[in-house]
Protein backbone atom coordinates (compact mmCIF):
# COMPACT_ATOMS: atom_id res chain seq x y z
CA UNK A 1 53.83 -8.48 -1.59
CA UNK A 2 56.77 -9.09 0.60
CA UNK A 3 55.78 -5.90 2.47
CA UNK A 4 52.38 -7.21 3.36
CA UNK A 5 50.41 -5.05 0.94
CA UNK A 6 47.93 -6.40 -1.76
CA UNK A 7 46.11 -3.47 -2.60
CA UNK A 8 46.53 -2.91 -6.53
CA UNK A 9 47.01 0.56 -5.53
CA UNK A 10 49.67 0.35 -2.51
CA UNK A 11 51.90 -2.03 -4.90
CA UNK A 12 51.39 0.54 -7.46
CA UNK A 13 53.07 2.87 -5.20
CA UNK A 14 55.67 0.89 -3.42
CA UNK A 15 56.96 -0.37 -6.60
CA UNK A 16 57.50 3.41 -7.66
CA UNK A 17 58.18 5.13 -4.56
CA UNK A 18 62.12 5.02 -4.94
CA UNK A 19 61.85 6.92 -7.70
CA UNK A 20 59.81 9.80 -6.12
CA UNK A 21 62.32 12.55 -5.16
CA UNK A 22 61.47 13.30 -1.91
CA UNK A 23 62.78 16.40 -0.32
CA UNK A 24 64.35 16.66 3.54
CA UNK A 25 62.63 19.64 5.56
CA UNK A 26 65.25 21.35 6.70
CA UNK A 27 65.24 22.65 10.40
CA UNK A 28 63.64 25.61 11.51
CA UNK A 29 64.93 27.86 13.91
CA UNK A 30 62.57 28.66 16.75
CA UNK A 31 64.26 31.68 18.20
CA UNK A 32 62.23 32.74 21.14
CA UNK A 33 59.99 30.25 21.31
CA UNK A 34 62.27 27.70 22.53
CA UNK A 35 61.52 29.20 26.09
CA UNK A 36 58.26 27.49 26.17
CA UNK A 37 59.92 23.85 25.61
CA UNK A 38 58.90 21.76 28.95
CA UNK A 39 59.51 17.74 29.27
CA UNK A 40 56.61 15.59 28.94
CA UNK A 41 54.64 15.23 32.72
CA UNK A 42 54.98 12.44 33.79
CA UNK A 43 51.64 10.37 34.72
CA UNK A 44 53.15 7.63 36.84
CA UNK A 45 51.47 9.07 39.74
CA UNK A 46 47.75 8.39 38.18
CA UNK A 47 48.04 4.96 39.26
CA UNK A 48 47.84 5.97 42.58
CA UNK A 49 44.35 7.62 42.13
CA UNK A 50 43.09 3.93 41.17
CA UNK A 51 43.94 2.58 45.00
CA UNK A 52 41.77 5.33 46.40
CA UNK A 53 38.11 4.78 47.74
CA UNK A 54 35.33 5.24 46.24
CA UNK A 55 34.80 9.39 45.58
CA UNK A 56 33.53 11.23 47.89
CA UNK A 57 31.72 13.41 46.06
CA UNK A 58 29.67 10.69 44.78
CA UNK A 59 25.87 12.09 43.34
């Protein structure tokens, strides 16, 4: 209850949940495929398409 949940079911399972044996994924190696990891784009420039007119290729 002190966690906010008052589903029967969710108590249920927070009040047993340390007792699950939950087990850590371990790391997998990517090999090759790391060549393909990029940083996020960046969108801070969308703002700027908000200042514009109206479109021009309006219908």
């Amino acid at each position: 209850m002190s966690l906010g949940a008052c589903d029967v079911a969710a108590v249920r399972y927070l009040l047993g949940e340390a007792a699950l044996h939950k087990a850590r994924p371990t790391p997998v190696d990517i090999g090759e495929l790391a060549r393909y990891d990029r940083p996020m784009p960046s969108v801070a420039d969308y703002d700027t398409l908000l200042l514009s007119g109206p479109c021009a290729g309006r219908a």
